[in-house]
Protein backbone atom coordinates (compact mmCIF):
# COMPACT_ATOMS: atom_id res chain seq x y z
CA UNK A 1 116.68 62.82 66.71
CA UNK A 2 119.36 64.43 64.42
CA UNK A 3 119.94 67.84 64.99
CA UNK A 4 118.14 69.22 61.60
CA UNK A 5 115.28 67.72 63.08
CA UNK A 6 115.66 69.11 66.33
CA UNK A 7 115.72 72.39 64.51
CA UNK A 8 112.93 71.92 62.35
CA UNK A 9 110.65 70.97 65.59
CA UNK A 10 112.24 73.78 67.79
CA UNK A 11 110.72 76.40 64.71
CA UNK A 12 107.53 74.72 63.81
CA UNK A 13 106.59 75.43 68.04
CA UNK A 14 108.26 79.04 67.27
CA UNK A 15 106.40 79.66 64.82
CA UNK A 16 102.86 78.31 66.88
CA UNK A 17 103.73 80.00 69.45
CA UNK A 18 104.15 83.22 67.90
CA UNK A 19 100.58 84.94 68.32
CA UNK A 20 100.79 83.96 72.14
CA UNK A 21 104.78 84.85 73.03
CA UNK A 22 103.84 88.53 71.57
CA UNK A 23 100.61 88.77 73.72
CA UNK A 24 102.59 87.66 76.75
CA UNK A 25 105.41 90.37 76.24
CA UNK A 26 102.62 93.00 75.32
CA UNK A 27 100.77 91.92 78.51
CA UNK A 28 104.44 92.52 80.79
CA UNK A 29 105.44 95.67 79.37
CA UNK A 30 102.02 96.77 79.87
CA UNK A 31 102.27 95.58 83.55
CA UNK A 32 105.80 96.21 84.78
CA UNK A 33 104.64 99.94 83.12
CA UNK A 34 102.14 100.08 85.79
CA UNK A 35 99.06 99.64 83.74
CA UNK A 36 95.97 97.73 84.90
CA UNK A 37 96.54 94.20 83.64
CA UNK A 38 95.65 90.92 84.93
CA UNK A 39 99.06 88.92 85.62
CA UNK A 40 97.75 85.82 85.00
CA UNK A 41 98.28 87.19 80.99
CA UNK A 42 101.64 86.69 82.00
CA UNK A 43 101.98 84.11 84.09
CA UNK A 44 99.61 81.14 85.77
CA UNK A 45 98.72 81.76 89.83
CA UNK A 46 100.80 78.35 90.82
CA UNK A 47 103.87 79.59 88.97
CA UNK A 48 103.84 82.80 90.39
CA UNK A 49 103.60 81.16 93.96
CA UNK A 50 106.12 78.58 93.18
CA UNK A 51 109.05 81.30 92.45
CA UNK A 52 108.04 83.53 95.28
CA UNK A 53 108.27 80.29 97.42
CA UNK A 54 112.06 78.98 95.60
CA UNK A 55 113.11 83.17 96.14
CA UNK A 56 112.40 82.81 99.85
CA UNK A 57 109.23 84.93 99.57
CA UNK A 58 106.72 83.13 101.17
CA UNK A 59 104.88 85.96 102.49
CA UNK A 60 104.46 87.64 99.41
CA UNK A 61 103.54 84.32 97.62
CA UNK A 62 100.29 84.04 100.23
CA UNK A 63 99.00 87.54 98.68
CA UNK A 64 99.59 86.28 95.17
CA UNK A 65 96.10 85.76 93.80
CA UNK A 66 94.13 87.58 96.02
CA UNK A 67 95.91 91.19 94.51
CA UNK A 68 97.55 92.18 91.44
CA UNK A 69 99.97 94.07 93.38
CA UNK A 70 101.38 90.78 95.07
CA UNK A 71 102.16 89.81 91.60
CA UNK A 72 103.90 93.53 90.76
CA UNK A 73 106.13 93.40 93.51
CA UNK A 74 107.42 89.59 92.89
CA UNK A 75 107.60 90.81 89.05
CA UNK A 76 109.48 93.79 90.39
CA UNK A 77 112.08 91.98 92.20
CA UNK A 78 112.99 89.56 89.34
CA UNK A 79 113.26 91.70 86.56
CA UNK A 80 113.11 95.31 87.50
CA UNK A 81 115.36 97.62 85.99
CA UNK A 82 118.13 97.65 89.01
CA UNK A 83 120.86 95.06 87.31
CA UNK A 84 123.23 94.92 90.26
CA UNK A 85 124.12 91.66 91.72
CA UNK A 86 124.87 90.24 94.98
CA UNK A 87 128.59 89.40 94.89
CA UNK A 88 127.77 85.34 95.43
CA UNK A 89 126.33 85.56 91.79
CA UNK A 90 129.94 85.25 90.92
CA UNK A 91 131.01 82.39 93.06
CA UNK A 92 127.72 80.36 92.53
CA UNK A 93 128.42 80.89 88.92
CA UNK A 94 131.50 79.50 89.17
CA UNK A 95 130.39 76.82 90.88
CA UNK A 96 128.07 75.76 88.41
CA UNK A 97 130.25 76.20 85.31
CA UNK A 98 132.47 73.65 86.79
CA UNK A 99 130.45 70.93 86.07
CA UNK A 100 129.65 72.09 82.73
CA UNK A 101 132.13 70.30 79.95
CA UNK A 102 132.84 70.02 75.83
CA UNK A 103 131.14 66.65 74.89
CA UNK A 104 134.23 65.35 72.05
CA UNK A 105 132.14 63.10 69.98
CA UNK A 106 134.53 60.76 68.47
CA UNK A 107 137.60 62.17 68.81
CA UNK A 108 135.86 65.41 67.57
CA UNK A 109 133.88 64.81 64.52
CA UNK A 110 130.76 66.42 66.51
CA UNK A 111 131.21 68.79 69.58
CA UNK A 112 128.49 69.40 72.06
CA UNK A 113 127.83 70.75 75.39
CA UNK A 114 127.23 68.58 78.41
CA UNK A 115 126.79 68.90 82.34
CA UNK A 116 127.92 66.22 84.90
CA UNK A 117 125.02 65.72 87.32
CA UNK A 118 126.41 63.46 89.52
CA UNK A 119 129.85 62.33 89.52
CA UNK A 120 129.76 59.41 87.18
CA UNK A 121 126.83 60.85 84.77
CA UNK A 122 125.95 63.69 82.31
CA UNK A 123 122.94 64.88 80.66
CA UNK A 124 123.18 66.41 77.22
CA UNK A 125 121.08 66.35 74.04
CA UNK A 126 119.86 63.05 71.92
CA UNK A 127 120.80 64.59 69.04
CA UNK A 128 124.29 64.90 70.52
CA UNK A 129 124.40 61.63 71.92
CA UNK A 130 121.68 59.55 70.47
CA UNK A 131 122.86 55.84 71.18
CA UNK A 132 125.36 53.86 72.83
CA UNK A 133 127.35 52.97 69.94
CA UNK A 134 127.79 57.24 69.95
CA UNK A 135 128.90 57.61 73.14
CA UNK A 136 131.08 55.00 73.43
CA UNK A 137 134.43 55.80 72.10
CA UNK A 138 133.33 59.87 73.10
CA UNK A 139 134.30 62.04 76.50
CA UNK A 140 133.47 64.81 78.27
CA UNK A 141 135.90 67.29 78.67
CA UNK A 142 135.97 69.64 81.97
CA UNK A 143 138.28 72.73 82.95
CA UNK A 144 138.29 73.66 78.96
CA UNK A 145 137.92 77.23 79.07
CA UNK A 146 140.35 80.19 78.10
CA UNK A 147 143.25 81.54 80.82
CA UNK A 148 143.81 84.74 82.45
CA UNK A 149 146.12 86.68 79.99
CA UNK A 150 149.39 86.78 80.98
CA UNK A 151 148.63 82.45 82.54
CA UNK A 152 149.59 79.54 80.42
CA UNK A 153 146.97 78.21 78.60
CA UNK A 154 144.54 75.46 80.96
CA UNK A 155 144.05 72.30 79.96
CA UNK A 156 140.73 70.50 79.84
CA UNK A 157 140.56 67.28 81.59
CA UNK A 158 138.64 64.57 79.72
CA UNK A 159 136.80 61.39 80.69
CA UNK A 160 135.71 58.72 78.32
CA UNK A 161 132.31 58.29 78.50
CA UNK A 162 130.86 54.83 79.90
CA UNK A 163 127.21 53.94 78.09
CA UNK A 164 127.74 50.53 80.22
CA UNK A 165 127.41 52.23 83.01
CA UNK A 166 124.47 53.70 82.10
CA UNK A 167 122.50 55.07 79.23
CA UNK A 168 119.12 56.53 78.74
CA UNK A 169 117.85 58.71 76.00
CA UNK A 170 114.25 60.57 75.06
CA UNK A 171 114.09 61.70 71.21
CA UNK A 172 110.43 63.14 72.21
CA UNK A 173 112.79 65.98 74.87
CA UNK A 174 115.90 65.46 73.15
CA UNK A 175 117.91 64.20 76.36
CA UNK A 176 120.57 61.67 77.07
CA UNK A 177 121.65 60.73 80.22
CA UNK A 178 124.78 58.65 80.39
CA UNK A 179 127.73 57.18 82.71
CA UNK A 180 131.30 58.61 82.92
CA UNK A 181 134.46 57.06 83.83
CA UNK A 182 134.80 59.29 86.74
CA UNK A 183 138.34 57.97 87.75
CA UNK A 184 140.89 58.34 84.93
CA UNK A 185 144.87 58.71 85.64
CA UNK A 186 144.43 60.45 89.20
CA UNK A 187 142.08 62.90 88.00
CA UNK A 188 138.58 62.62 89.44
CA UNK A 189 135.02 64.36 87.93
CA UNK A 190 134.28 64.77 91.81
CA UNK A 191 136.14 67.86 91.56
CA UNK A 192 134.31 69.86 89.30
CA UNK A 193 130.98 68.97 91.10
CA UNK A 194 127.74 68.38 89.74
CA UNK A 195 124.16 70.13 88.71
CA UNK A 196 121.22 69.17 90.54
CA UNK A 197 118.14 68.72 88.58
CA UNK A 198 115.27 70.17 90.80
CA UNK A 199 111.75 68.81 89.75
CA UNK A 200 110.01 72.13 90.69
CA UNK A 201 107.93 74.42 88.47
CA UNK A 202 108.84 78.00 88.95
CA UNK A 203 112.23 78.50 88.99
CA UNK A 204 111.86 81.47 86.35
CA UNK A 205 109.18 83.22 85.07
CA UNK A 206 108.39 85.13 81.55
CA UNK A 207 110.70 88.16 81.55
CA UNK A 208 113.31 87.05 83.86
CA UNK A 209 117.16 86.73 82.47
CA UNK A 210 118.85 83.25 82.06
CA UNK A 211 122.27 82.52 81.73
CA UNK A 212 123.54 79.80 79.73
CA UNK A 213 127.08 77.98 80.15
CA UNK A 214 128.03 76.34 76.93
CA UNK A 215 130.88 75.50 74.48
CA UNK A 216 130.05 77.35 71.40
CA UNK A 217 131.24 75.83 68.21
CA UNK A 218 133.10 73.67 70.55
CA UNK A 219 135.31 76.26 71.53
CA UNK A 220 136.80 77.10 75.11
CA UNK A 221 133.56 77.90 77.50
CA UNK A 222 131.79 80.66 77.19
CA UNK A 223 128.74 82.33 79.17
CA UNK A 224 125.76 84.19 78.08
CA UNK A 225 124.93 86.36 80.88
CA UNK A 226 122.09 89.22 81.07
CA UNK A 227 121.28 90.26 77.97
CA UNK A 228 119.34 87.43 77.77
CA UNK A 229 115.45 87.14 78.36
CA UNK A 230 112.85 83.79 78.68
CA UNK A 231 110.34 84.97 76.46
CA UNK A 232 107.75 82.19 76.69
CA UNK A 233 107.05 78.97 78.52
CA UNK A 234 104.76 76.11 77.42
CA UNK A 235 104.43 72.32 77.70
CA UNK A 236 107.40 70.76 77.78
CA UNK A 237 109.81 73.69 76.49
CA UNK A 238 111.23 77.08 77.49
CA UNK A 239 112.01 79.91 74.91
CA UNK A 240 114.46 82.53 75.42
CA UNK A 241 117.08 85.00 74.09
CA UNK A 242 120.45 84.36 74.11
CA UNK A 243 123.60 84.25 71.83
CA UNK A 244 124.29 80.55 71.16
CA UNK A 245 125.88 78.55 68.48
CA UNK A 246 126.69 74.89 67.29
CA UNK A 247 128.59 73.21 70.10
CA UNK A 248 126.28 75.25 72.59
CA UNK A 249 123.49 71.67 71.96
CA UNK A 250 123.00 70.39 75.54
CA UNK A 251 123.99 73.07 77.26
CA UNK A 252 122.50 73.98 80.85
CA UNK A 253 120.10 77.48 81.28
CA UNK A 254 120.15 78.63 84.71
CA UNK A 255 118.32 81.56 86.49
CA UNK A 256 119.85 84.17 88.70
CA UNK A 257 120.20 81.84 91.21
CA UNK A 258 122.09 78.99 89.19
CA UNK A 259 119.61 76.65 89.42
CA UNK A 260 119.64 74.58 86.09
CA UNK A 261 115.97 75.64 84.52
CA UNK A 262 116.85 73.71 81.03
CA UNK A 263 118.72 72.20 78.66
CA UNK A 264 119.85 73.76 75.57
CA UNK A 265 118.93 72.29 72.34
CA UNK A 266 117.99 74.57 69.38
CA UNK A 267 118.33 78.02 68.12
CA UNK A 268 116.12 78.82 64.91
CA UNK A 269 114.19 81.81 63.53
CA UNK A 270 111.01 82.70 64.60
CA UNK A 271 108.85 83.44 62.00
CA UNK A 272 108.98 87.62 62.52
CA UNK A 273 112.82 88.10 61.18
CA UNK A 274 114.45 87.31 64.32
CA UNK A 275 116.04 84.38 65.70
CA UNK A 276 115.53 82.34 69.30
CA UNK A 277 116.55 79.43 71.35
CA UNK A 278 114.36 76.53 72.74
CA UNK A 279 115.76 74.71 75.59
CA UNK A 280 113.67 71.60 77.24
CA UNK A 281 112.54 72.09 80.97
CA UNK A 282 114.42 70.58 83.72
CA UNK A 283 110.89 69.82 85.65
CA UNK A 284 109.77 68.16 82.15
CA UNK A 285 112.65 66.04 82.19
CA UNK A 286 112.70 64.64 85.47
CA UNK A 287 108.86 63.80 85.65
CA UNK A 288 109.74 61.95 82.10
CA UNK A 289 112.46 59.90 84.14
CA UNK A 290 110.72 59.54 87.53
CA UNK A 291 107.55 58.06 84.73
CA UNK A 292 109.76 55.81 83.05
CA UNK A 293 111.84 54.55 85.81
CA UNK A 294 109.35 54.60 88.84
């Protein structure tokens, strides 16, 4: 998959998905206003439970289908109007940008965004990295992000990518996953860390803010934080507001709590004047891998 056809996919499903997205956000702002509205407009039952059960809220996710207020209060907590943050949303976010690197296609005739998830492989978009004969002879680069004024300027460490060591791609998701040289000159991936890619449904629901860690136009990193919204969720894909750019392709959405909800692959216009990002879900992804590799 090229990235115009990325693209073009991303805003034929925008475009679909129009009549739906707008009842959704009709159906919140209705709700989160206090108005009589069944939440299940909004979101399904089992997705409601999941997130109540991946926020620690167990309790609250047994009353969840049984009253509308159950649903109100775990609404409430993720995107009520209170926008402070515990001071670990900081240091987790740290943590997690670590990991997250400029892909340098070819010495840099294509920049994308990619995330190690294990020490010695990355995950970033097929139309990024669509074949072996791509990613060889390409790196990731980690650390590549702008100093404190006043600091010299950082370095990014890079590491050649290694499709020998393993290579796997979906045009249908637009995913790669392939193996890094993790040991190059003394300098080790291990110590940027890694994402974890949980298979669980629920870890954000319509309405709640995503942050997305990406190098836009293959710049130093950048973050999108809060004034960014999911706006639906279908199928295989996630759709959401953000500011994003070329370079930002393969990037890694997380929620609030840094867990990597999906990967980054398109922003295009939605039919109604505006313009949104489609990123494919982390839970899609993994049941396409645990399917295709048992």
């Amino acid at each position: 998959m090229d990235v115009n056809n990325a693209r073009l996919c991303a805003a034929v499903r925008m475009v679909e998905r129009g009549p739906a997205r707008r009842a959704r956000g009709a159906a919140l702002a209705e709700f989160m206003g206090g108005a009589d509205v069944d939440p299940t407009l909004i979101e399904p039952i089992d997705r409601q439970q999941a997130r109540a059960k991946l926020l620690h809220m167990e309790s609250l996710g047994t009353q969840i289908g049984k009253t509308p207020e159950a649903s109100r209060k775990l609404f409430e907590a993720v995107i009520g109007k209170d926008d402070s943050l515990p001071r670990r949303f900081l240091a987790s976010g740290d943590a997690a940008a670590r990991a997250v690197g400029r892909v340098i296609v070819h010495g840099g005739a294509l920049y994308g965004t990619g995330s190690l998830i294990g020490s010695r492989v990355m995950i970033t978009n097929n139309h990024v990295l669509p074949d072996t004969d791509t990613a060889d002879g390409s790196a990731i680069e980690l650390g590549y992000y702008e100093p404190v004024p006043g600091q010299a300027a950082f370095e990014g460490q890079s590491f050649p990518l290694d499709p020998d060591l393993f290579f796997y791609t979906s045009e249908d998701l637009d995913f790669t996953l392939c193996g890094v040289q993790s040991e190059i000159d003394g300098r080790s991936t291990a110590n940027f860390g890694a994402l974890d890619l949980f298979w669980e449904s629920g870890k954000a629901l319509v309405g709640e803010r995503v942050n997305i860690v990406h190098h836009a136009g293959g710049r130093p990193q950048v973050l999108s934080i809060r004034e960014n919204a999911m706006v639906d969720i279908f199928d295989d894909w996630l759709h959401y507001l953000a500011d994003t750019e070329p370079g930002s392709s393969g990037a890694a959405v997380f929620n609030d709590e840094w867990q990597m909800i999906a990967l980054h692959h398109a922003s295009v216009p939605t039919g109604d004047g505006s313009v949104m990002n489609e990123g494919v879900r982390v839970s899609s992804i993994v049941a396409h891998l645990v399917g295709a590799m048992g």
